[in-house]
C-alpha atoms as a PDB file:
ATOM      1  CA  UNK A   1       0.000   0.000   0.000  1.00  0.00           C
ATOM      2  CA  UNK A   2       1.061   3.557  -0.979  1.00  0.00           C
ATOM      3  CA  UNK A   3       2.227   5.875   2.199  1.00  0.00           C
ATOM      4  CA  UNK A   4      -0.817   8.480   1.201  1.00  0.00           C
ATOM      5  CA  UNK A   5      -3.186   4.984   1.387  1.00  0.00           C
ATOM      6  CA  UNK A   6      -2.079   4.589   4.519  1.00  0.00           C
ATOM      7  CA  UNK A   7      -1.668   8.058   5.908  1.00  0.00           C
ATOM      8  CA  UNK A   8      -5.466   8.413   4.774  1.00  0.00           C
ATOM      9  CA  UNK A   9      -6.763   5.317   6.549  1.00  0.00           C
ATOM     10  CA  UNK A  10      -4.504   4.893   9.746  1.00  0.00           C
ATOM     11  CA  UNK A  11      -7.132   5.401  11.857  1.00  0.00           C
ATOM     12  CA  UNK A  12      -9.326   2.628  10.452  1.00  0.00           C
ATOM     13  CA  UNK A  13      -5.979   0.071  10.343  1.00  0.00           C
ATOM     14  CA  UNK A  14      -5.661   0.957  14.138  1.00  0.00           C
ATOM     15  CA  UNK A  15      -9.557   0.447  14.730  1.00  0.00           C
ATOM     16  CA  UNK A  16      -9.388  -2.552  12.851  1.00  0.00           C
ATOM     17  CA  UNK A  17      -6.471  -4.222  14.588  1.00  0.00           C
ATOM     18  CA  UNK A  18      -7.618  -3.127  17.624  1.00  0.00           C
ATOM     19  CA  UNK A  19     -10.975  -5.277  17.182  1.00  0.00           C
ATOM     20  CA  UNK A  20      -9.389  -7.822  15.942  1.00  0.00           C
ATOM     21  CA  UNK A  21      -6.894  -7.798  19.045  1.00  0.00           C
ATOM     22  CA  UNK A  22      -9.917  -8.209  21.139  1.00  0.00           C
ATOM     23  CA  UNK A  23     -11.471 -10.731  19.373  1.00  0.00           C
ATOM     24  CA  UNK A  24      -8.419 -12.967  19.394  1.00  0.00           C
ATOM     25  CA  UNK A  25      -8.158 -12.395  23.286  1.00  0.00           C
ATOM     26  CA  UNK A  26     -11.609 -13.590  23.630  1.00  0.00           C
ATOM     27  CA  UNK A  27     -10.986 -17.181  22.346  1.00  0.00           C
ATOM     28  CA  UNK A  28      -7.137 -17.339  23.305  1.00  0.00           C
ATOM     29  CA  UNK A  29      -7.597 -16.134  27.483  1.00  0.00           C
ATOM     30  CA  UNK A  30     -10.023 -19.266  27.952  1.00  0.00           C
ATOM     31  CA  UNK A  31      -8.269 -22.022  25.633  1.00  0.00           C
ATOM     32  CA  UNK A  32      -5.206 -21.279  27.172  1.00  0.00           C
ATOM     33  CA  UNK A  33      -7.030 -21.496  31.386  1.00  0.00           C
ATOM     34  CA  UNK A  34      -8.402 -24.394  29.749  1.00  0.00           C
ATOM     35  CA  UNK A  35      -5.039 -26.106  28.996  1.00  0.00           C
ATOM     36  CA  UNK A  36      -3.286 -25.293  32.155  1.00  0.00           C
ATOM     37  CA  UNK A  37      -6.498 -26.866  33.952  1.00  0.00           C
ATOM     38  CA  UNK A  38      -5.852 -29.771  32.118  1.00  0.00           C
ATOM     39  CA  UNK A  39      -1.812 -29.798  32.384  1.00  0.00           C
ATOM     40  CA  UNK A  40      -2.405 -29.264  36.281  1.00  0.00           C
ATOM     41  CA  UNK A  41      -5.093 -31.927  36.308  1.00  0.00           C
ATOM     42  CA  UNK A  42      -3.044 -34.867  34.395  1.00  0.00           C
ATOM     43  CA  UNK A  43       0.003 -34.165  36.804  1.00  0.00           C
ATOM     44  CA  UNK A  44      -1.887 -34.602  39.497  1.00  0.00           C
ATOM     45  CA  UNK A  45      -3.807 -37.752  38.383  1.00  0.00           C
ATOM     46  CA  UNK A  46      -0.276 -39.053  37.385  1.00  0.00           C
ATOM     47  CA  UNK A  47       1.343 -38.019  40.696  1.00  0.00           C
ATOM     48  CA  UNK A  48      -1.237 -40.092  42.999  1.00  0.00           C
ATOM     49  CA  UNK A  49      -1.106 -42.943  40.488  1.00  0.00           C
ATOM     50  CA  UNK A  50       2.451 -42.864  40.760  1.00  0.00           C
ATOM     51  CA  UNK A  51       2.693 -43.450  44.393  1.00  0.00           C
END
Protein backbone atom coordinates (compact mmCIF):
# COMPACT_ATOMS: atom_id res chain seq x y z
CA UNK A 1 0.00 0.00 0.00
CA UNK A 2 1.06 3.56 -0.98
CA UNK A 3 2.23 5.87 2.20
CA UNK A 4 -0.82 8.48 1.20
CA UNK A 5 -3.19 4.98 1.39
CA UNK A 6 -2.08 4.59 4.52
CA UNK A 7 -1.67 8.06 5.91
CA UNK A 8 -5.47 8.41 4.77
CA UNK A 9 -6.76 5.32 6.55
CA UNK A 10 -4.50 4.89 9.75
CA UNK A 11 -7.13 5.40 11.86
CA UNK A 12 -9.33 2.63 10.45
CA UNK A 13 -5.98 0.07 10.34
CA UNK A 14 -5.66 0.96 14.14
CA UNK A 15 -9.56 0.45 14.73
CA UNK A 16 -9.39 -2.55 12.85
CA UNK A 17 -6.47 -4.22 14.59
CA UNK A 18 -7.62 -3.13 17.62
CA UNK A 19 -10.98 -5.28 17.18
CA UNK A 20 -9.39 -7.82 15.94
CA UNK A 21 -6.89 -7.80 19.05
CA UNK A 22 -9.92 -8.21 21.14
CA UNK A 23 -11.47 -10.73 19.37
CA UNK A 24 -8.42 -12.97 19.39
CA UNK A 25 -8.16 -12.39 23.29
CA UNK A 26 -11.61 -13.59 23.63
CA UNK A 27 -10.99 -17.18 22.35
CA UNK A 28 -7.14 -17.34 23.30
CA UNK A 29 -7.60 -16.13 27.48
CA UNK A 30 -10.02 -19.27 27.95
CA UNK A 31 -8.27 -22.02 25.63
CA UNK A 32 -5.21 -21.28 27.17
CA UNK A 33 -7.03 -21.50 31.39
CA UNK A 34 -8.40 -24.39 29.75
CA UNK A 35 -5.04 -26.11 29.00
CA UNK A 36 -3.29 -25.29 32.16
CA UNK A 37 -6.50 -26.87 33.95
CA UNK A 38 -5.85 -29.77 32.12
CA UNK A 39 -1.81 -29.80 32.38
CA UNK A 40 -2.40 -29.26 36.28
CA UNK A 41 -5.09 -31.93 36.31
CA UNK A 42 -3.04 -34.87 34.39
CA UNK A 43 0.00 -34.17 36.80
CA UNK A 44 -1.89 -34.60 39.50
CA UNK A 45 -3.81 -37.75 38.38
CA UNK A 46 -0.28 -39.05 37.39
CA UNK A 47 1.34 -38.02 40.70
CA UNK A 48 -1.24 -40.09 43.00
CA UNK A 49 -1.11 -42.94 40.49
CA UNK A 50 2.45 -42.86 40.76
CA UNK A 51 2.69 -43.45 44.39
Amino acid sequence: MSPRTVAAESTAFVGICDRLRAERLAWAAPVAVVGVLLGVGGAVVRRRSSA
